[in-house]
PDB file of N, CA and C in Angstrom:
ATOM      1  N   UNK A   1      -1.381 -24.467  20.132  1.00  0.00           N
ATOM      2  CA  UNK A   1      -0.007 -24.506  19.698  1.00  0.00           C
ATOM      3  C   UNK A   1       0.859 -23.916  20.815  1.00  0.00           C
ATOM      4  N   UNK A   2       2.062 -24.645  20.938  1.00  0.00           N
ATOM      5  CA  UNK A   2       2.829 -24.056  22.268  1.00  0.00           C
ATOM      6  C   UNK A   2       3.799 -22.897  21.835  1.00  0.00           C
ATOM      7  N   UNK A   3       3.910 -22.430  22.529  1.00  0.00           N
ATOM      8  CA  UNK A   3       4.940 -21.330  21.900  1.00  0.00           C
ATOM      9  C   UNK A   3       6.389 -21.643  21.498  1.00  0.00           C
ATOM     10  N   UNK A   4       7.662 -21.389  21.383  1.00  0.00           N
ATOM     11  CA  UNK A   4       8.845 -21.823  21.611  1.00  0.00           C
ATOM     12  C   UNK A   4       9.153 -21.842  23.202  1.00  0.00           C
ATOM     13  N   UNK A   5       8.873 -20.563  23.689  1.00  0.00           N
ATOM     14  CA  UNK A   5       9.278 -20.901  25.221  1.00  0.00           C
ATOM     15  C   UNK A   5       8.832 -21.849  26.045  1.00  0.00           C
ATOM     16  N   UNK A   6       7.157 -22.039  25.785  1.00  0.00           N
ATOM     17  CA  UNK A   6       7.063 -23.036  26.085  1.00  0.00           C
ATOM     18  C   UNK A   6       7.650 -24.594  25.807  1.00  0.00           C
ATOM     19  N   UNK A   7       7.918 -25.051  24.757  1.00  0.00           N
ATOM     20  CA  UNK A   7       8.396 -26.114  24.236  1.00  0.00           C
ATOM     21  C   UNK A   7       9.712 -26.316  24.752  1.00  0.00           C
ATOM     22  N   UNK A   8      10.997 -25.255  24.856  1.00  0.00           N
ATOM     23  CA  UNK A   8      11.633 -25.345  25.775  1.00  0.00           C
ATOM     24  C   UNK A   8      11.928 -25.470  27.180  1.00  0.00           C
ATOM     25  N   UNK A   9      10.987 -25.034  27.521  1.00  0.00           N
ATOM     26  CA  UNK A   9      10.649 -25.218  28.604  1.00  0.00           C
ATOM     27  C   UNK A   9      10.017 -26.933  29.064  1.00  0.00           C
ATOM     28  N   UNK A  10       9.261 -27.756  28.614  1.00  0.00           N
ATOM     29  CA  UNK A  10       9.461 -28.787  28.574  1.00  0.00           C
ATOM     30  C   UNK A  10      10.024 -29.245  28.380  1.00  0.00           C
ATOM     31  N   UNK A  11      11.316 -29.114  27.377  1.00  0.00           N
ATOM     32  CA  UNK A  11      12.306 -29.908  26.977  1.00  0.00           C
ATOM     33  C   UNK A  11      13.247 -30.133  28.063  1.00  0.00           C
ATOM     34  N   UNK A  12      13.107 -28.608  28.881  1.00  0.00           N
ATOM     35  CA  UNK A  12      14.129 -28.742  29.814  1.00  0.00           C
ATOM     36  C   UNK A  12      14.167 -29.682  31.064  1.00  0.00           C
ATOM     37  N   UNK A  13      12.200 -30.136  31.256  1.00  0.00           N
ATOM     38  CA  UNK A  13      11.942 -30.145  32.206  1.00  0.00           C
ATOM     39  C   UNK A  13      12.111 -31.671  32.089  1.00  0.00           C
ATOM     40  N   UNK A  14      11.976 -32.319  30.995  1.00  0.00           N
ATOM     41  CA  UNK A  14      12.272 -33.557  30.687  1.00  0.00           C
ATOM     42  C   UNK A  14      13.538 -33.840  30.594  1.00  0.00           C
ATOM     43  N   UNK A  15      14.414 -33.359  29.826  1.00  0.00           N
ATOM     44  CA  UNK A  15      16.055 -33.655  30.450  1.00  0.00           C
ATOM     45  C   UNK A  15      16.274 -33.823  31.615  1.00  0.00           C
ATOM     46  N   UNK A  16      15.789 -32.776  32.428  1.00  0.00           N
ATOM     47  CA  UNK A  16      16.039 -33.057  33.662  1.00  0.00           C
ATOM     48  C   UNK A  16      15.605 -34.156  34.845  1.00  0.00           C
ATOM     49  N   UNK A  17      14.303 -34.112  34.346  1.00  0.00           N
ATOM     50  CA  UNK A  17      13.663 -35.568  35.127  1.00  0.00           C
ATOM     51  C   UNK A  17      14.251 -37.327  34.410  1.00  0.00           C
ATOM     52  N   UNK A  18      15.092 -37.115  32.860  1.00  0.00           N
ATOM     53  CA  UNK A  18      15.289 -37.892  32.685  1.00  0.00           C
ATOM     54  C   UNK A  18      17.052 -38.052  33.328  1.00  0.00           C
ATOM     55  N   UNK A  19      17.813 -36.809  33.778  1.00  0.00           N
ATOM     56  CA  UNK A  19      18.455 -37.139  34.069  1.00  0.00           C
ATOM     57  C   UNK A  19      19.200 -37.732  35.296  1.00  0.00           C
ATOM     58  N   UNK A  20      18.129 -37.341  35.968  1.00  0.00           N
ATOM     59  CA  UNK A  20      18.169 -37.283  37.317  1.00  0.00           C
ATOM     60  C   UNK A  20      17.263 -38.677  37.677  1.00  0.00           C
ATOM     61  N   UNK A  21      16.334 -38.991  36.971  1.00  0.00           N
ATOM     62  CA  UNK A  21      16.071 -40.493  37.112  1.00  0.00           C
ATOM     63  C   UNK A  21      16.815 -41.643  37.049  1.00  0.00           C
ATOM     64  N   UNK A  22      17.536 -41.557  36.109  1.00  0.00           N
ATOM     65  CA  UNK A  22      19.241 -42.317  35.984  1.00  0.00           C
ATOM     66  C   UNK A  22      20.107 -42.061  36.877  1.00  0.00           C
ATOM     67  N   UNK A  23      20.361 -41.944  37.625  1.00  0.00           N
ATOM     68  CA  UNK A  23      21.391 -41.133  38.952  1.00  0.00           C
ATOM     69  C   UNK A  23      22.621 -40.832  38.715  1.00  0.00           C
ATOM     70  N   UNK A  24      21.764 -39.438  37.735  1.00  0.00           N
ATOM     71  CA  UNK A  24      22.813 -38.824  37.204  1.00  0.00           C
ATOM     72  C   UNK A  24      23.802 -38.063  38.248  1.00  0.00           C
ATOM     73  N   UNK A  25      25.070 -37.486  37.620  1.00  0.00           N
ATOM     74  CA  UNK A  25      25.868 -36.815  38.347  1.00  0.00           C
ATOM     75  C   UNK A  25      25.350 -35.376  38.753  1.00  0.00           C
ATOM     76  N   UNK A  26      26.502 -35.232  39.504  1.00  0.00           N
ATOM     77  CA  UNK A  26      26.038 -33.684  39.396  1.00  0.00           C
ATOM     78  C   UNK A  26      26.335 -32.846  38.434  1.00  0.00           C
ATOM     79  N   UNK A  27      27.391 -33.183  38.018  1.00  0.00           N
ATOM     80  CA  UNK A  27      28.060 -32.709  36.103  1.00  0.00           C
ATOM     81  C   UNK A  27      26.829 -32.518  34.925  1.00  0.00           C
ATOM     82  N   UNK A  28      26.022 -33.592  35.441  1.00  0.00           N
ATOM     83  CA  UNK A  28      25.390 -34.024  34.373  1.00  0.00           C
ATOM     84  C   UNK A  28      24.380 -33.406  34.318  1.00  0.00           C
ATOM     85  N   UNK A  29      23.529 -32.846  35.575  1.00  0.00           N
ATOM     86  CA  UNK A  29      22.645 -32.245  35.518  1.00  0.00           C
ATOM     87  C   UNK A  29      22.895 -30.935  35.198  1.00  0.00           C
ATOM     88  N   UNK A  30      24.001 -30.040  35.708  1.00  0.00           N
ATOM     89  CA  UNK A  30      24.325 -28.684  35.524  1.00  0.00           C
ATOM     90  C   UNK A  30      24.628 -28.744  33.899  1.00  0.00           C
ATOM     91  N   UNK A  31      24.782 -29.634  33.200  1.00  0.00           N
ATOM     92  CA  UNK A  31      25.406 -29.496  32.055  1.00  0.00           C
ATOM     93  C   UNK A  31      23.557 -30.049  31.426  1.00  0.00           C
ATOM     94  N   UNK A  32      22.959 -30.557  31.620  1.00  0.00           N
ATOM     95  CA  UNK A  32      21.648 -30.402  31.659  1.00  0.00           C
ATOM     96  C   UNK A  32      20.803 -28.957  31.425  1.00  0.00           C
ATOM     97  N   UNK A  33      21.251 -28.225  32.444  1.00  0.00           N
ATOM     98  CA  UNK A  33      20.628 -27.276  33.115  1.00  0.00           C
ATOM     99  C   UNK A  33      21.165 -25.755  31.999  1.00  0.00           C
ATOM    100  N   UNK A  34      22.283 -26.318  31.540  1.00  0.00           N
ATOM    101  CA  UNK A  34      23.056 -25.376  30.969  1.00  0.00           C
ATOM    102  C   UNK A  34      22.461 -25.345  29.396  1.00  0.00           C
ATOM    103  N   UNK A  35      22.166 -25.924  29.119  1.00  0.00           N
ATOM    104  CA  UNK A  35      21.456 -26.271  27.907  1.00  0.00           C
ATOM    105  C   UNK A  35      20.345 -26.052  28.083  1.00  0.00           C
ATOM    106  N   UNK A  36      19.284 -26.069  29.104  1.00  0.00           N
ATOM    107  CA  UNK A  36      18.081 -25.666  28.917  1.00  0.00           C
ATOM    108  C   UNK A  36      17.876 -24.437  28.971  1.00  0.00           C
ATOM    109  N   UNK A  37      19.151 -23.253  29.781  1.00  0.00           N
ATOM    110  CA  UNK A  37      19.437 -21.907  29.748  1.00  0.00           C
ATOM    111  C   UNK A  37      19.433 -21.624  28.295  1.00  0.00           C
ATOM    112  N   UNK A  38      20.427 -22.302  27.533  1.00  0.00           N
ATOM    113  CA  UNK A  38      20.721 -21.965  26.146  1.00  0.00           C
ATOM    114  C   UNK A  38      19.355 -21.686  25.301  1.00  0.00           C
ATOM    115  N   UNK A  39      19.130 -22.790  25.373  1.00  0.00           N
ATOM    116  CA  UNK A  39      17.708 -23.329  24.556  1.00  0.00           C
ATOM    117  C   UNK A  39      16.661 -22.036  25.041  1.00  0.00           C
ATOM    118  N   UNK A  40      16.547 -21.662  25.978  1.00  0.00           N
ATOM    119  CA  UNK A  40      15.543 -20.648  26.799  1.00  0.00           C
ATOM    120  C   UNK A  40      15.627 -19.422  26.133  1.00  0.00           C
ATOM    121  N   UNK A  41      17.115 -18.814  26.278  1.00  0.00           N
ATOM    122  CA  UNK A  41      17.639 -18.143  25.520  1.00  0.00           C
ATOM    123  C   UNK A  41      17.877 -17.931  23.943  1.00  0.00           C
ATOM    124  N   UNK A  42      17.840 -18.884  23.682  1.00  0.00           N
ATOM    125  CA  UNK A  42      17.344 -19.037  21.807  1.00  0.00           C
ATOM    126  C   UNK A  42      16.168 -18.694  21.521  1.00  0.00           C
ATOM    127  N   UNK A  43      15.079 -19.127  22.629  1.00  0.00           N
ATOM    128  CA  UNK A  43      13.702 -19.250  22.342  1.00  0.00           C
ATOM    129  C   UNK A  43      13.310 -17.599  22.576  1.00  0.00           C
ATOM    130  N   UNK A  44      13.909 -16.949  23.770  1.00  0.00           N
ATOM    131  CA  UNK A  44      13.496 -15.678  23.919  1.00  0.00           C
ATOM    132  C   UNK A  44      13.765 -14.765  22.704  1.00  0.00           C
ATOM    133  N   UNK A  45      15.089 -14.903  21.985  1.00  0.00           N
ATOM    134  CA  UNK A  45      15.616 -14.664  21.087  1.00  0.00           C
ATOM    135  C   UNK A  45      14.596 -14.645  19.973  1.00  0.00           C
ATOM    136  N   UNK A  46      14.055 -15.960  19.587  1.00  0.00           N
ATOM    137  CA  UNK A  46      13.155 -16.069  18.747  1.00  0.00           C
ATOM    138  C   UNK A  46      12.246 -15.456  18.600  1.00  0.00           C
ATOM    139  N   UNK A  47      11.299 -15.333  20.090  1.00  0.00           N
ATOM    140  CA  UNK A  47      10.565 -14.731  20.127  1.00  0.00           C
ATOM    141  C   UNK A  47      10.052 -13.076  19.607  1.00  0.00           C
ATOM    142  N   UNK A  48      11.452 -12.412  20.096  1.00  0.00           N
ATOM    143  CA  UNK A  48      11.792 -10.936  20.123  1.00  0.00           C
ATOM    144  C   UNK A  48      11.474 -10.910  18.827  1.00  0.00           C
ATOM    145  N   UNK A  49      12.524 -11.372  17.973  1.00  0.00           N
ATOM    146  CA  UNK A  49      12.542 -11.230  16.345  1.00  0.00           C
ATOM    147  C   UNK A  49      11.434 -11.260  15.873  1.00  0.00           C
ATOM    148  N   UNK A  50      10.757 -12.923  16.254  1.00  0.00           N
ATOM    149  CA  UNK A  50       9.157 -12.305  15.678  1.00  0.00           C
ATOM    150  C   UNK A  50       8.321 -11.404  15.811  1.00  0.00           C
ATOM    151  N   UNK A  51       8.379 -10.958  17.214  1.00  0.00           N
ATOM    152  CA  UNK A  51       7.719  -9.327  17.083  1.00  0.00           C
ATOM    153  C   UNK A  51       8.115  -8.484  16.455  1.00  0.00           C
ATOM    154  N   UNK A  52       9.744  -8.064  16.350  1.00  0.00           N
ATOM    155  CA  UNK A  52       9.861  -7.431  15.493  1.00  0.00           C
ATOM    156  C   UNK A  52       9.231  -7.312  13.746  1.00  0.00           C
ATOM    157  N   UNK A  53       9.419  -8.840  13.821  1.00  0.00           N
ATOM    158  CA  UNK A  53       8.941  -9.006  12.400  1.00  0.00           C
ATOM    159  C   UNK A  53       7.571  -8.883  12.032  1.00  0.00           C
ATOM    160  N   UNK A  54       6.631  -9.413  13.296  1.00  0.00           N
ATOM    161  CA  UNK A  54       5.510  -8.781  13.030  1.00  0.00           C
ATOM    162  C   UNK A  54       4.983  -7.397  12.714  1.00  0.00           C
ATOM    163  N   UNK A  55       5.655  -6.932  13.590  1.00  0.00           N
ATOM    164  CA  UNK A  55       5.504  -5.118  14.061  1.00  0.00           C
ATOM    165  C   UNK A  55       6.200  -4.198  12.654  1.00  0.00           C
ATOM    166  N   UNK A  56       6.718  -5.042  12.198  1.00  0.00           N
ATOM    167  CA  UNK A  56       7.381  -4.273  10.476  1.00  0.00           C
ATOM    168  C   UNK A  56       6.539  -4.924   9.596  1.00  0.00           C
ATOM    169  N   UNK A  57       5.757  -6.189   9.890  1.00  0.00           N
ATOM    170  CA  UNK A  57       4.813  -6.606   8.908  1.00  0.00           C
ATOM    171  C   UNK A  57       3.597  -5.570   8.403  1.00  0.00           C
ATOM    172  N   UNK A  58       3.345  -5.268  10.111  1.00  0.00           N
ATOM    173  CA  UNK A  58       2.270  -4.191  10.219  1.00  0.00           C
ATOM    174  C   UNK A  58       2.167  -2.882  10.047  1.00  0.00           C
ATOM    175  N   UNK A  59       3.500  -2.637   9.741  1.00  0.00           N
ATOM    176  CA  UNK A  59       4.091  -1.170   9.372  1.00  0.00           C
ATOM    177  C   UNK A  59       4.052  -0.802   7.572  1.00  0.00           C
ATOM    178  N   UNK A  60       4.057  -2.225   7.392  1.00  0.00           N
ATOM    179  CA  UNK A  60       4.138  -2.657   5.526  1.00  0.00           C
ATOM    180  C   UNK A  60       2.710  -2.118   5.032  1.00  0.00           C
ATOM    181  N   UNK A  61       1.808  -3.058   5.550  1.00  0.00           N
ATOM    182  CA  UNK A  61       0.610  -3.277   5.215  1.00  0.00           C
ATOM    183  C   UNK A  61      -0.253  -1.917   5.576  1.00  0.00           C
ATOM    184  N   UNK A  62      -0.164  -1.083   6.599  1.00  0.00           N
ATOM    185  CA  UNK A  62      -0.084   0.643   6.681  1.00  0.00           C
ATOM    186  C   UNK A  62       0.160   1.423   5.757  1.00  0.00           C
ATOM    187  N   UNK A  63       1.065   1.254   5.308  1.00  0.00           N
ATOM    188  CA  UNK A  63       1.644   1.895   4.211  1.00  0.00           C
ATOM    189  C   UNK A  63       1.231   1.758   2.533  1.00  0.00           C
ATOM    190  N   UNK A  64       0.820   0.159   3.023  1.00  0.00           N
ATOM    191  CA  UNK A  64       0.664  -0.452   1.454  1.00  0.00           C
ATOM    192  C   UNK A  64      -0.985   0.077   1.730  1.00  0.00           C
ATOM    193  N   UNK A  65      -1.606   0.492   2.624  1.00  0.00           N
ATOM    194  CA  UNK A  65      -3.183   0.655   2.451  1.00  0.00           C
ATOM    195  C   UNK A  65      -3.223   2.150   2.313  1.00  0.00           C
ATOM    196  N   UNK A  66      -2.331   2.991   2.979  1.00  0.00           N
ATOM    197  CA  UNK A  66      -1.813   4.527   2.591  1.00  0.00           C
ATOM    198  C   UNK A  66      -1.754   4.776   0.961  1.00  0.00           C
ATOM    199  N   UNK A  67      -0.792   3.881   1.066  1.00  0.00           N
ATOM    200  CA  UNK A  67      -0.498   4.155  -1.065  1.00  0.00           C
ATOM    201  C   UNK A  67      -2.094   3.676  -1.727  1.00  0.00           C
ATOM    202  N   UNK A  68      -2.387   2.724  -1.325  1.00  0.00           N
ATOM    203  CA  UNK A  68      -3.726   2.623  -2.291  1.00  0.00           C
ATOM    204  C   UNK A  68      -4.841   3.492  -2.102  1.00  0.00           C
ATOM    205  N   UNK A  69      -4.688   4.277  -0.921  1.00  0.00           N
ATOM    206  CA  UNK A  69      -5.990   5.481  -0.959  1.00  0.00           C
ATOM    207  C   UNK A  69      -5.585   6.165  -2.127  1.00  0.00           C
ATOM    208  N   UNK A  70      -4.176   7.083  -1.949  1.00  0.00           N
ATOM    209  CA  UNK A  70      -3.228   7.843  -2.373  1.00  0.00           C
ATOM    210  C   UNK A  70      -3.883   7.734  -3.669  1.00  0.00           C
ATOM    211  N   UNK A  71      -3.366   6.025  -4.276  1.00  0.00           N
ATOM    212  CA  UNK A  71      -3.502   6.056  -5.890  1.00  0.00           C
ATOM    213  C   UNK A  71      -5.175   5.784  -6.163  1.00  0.00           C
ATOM    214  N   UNK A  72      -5.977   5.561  -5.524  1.00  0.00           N
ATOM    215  CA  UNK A  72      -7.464   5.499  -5.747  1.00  0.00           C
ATOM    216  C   UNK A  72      -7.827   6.928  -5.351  1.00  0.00           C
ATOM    217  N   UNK A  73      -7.111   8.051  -4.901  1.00  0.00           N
ATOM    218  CA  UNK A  73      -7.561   9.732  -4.819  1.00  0.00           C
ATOM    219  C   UNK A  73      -7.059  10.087  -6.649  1.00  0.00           C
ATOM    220  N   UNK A  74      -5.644   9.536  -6.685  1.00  0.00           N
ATOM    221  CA  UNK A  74      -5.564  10.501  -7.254  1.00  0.00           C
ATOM    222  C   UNK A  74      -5.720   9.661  -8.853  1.00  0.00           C
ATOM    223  N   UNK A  75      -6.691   8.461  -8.857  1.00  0.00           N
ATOM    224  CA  UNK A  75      -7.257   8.065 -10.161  1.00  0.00           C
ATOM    225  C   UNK A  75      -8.317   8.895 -10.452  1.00  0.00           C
ATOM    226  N   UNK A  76      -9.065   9.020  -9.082  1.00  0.00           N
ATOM    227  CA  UNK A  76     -10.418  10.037  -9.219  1.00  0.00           C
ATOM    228  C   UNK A  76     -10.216  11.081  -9.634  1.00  0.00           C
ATOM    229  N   UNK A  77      -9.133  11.572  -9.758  1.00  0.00           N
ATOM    230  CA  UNK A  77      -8.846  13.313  -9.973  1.00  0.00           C
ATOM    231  C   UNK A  77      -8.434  13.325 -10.880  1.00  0.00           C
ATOM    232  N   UNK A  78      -7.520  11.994 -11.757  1.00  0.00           N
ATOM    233  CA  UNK A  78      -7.432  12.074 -13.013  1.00  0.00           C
ATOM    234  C   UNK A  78      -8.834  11.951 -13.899  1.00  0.00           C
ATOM    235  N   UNK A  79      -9.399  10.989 -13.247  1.00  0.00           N
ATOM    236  CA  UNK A  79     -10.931  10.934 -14.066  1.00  0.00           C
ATOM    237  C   UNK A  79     -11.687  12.020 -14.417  1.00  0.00           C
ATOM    238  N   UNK A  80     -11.880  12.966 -13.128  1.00  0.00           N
ATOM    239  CA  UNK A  80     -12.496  13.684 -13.113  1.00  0.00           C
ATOM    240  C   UNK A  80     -11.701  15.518 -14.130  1.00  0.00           C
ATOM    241  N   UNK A  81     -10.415  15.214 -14.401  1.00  0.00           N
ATOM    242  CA  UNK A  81      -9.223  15.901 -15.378  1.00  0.00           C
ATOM    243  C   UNK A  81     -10.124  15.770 -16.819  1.00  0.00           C
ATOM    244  N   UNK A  82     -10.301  14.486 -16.748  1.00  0.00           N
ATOM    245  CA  UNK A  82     -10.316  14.106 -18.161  1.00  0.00           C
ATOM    246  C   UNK A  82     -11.887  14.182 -18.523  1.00  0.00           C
ATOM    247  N   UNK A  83     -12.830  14.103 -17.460  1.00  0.00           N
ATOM    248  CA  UNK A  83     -14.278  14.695 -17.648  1.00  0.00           C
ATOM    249  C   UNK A  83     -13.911  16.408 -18.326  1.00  0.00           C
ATOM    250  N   UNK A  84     -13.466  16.824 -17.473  1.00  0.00           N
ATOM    251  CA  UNK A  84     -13.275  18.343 -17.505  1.00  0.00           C
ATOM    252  C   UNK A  84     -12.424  18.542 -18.692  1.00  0.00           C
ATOM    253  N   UNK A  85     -11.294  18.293 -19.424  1.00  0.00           N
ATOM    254  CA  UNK A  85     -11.444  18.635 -20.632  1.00  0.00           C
ATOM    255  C   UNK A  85     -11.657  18.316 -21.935  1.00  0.00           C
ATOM    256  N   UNK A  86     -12.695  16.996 -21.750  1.00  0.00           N
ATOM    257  CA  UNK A  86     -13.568  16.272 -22.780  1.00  0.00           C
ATOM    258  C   UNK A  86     -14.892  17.670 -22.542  1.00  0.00           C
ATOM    259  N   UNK A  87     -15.354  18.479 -21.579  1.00  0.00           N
ATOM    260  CA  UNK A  87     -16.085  19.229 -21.404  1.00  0.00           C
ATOM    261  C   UNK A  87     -15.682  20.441 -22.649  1.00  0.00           C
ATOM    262  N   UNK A  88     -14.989  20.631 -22.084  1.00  0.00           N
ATOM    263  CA  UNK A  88     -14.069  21.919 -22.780  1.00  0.00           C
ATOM    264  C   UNK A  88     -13.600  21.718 -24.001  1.00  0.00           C
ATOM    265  N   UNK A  89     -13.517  20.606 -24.565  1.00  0.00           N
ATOM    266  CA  UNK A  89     -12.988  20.365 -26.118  1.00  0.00           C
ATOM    267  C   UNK A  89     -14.656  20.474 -26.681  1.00  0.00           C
ATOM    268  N   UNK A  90     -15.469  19.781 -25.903  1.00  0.00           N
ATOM    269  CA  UNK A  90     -16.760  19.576 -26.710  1.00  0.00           C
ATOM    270  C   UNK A  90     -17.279  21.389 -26.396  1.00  0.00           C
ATOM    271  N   UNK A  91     -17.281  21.998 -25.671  1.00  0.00           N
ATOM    272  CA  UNK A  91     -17.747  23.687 -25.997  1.00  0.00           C
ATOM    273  C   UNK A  91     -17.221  24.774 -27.130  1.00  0.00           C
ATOM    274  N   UNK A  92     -15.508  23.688 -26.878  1.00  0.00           N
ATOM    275  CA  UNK A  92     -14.734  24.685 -27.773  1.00  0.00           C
ATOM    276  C   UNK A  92     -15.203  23.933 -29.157  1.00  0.00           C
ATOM    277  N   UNK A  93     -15.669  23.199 -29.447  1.00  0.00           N
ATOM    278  CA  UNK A  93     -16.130  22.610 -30.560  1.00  0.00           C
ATOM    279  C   UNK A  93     -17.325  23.182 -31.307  1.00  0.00           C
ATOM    280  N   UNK A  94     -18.011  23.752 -30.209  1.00  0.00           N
ATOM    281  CA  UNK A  94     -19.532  24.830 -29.988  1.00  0.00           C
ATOM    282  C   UNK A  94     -19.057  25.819 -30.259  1.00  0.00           C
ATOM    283  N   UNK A  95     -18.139  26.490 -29.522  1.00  0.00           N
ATOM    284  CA  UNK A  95     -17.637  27.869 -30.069  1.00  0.00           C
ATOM    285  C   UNK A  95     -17.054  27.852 -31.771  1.00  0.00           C
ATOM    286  N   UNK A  96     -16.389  26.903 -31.902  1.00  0.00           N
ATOM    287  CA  UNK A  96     -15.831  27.161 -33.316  1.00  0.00           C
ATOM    288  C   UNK A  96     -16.985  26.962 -34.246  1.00  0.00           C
ATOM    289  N   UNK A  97     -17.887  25.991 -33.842  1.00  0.00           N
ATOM    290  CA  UNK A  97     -19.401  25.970 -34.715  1.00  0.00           C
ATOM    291  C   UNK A  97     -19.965  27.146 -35.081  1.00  0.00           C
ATOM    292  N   UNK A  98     -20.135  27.836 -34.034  1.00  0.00           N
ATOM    293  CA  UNK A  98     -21.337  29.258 -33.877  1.00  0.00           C
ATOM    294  C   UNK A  98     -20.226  29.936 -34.388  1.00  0.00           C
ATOM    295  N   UNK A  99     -18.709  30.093 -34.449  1.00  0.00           N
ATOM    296  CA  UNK A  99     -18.565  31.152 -35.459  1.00  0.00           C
ATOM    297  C   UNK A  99     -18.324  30.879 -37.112  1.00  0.00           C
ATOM    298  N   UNK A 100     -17.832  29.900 -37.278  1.00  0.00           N
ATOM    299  CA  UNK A 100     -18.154  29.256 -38.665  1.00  0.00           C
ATOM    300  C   UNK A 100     -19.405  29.612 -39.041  1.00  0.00           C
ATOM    301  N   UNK A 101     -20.430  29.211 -38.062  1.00  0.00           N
ATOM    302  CA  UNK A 101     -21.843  29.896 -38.839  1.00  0.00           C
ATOM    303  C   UNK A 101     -22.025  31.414 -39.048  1.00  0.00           C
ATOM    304  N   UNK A 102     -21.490  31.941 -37.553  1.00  0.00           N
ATOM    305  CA  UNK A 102     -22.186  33.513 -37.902  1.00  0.00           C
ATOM    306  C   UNK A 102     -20.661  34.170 -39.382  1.00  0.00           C
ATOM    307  N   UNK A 103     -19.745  33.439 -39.528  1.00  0.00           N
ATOM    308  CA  UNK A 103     -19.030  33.948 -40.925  1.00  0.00           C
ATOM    309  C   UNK A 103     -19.663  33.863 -42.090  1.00  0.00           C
ATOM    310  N   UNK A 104     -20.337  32.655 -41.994  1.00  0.00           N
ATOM    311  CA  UNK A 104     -21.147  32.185 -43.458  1.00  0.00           C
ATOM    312  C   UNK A 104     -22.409  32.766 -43.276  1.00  0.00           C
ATOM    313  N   UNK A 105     -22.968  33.153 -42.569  1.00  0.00           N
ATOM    314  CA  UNK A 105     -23.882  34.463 -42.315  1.00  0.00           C
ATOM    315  C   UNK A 105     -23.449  35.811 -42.675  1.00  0.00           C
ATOM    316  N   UNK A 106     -22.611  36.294 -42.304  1.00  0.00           N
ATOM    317  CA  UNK A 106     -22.096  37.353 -42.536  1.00  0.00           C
ATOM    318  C   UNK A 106     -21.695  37.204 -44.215  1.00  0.00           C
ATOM    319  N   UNK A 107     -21.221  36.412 -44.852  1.00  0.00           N
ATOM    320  CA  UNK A 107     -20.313  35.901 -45.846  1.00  0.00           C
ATOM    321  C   UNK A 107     -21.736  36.331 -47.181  1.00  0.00           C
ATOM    322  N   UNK A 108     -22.686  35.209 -46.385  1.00  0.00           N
ATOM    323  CA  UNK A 108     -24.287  35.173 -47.328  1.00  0.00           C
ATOM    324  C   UNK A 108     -24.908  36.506 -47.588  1.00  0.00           C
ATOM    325  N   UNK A 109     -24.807  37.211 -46.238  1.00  0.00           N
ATOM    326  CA  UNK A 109     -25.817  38.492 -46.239  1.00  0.00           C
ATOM    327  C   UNK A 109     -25.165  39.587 -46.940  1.00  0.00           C
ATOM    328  N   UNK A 110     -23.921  39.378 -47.334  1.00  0.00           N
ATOM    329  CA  UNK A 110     -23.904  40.714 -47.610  1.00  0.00           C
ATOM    330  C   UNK A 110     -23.384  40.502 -49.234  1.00  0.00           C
ATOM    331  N   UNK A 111     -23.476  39.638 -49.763  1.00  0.00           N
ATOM    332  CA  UNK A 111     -23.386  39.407 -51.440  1.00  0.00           C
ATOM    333  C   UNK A 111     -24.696  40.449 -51.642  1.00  0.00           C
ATOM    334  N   UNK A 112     -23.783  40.980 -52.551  1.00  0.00           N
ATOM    335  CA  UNK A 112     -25.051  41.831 -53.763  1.00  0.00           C
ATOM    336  C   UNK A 112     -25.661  43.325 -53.292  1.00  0.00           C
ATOM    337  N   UNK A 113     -25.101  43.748 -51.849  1.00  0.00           N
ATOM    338  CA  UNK A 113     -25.660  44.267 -51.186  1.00  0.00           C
ATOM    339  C   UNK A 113     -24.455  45.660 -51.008  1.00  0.00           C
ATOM    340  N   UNK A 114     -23.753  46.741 -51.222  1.00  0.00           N
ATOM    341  CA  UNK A 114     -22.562  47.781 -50.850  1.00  0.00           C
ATOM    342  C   UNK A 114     -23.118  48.640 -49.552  1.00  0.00           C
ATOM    343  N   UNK A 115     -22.564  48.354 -48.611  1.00  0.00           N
ATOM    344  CA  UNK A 115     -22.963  49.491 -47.529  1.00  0.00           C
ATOM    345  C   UNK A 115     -22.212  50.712 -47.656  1.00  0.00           C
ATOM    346  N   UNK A 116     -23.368  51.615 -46.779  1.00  0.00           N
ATOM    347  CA  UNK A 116     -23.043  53.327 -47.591  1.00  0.00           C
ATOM    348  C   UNK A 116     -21.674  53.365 -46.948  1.00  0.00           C
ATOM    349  N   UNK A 117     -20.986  53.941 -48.224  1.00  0.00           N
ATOM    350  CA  UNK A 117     -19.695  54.546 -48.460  1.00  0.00           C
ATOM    351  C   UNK A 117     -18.925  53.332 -48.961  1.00  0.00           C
ATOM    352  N   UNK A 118     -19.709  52.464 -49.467  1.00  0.00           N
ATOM    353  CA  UNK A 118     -18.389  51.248 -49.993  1.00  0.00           C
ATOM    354  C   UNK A 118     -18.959  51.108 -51.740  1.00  0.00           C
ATOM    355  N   UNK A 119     -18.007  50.604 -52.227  1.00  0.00           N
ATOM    356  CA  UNK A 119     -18.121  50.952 -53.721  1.00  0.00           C
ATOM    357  C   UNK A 119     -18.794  49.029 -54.142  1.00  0.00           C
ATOM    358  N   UNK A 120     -20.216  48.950 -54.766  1.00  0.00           N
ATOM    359  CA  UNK A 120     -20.643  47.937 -55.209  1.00  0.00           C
ATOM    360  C   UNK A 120     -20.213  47.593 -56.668  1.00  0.00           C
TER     361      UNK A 120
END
């Protein structure tokens, strides 16, 4: 694929051989010539921009691969949030067990029974 400069650059080179094959003026060629400046100049033009545009393409896609670490860190850390207090609900679930029991222990053992200095 040719570039733009290139393509202008043929274009120019063919105006010119076509104009000058016709016996053209001298008007005709500078006014030739003046247009293939233009055209050259459009094309450089073109060119620039697309780098630019590339070079901000590549600045996008940086960024857009930045943010997806970012949000794949900080899914893991939510995951790992929500391990940790599914942990902690299920102990505190253990703790409230073992004392519910040792009450109804306490509750059982001492029916029927007055410890010294308490009135049965």
């Amino acid at each position: 694929m040719l570039s733009i400069a290139s393509r202008c650059s043929i274009a120019a080179i063919l105006a010119g051989t076509l104009a000058l094959g016709g016996c053209a003026t001298t008007d005709s060629v500078k006014k030739a010539q003046e247009t293939a400046d233009q055209a050259m100049s459009a094309a450089q033009a073109a060119q620039s921009a697309a780098q630019h545009a590339q070079s901000s393409a590549d600045a996008a896609a940086a960024a857009a691969q930045q943010a997806q670490t970012a949000a794949d860190t900080a899914n893991t850390t939510a995951q790992g949030a929500a391990n940790a207090a599914q942990a902690a609900n299920a102990k505190a679930d253990e703790n409230a067990q073992t004392l519910q029991n040792m009450h109804t222990r306490r509750s059982h053992g001492s029916r029927g029974k007055a410890k010294a200095g308490e009135r049965g």
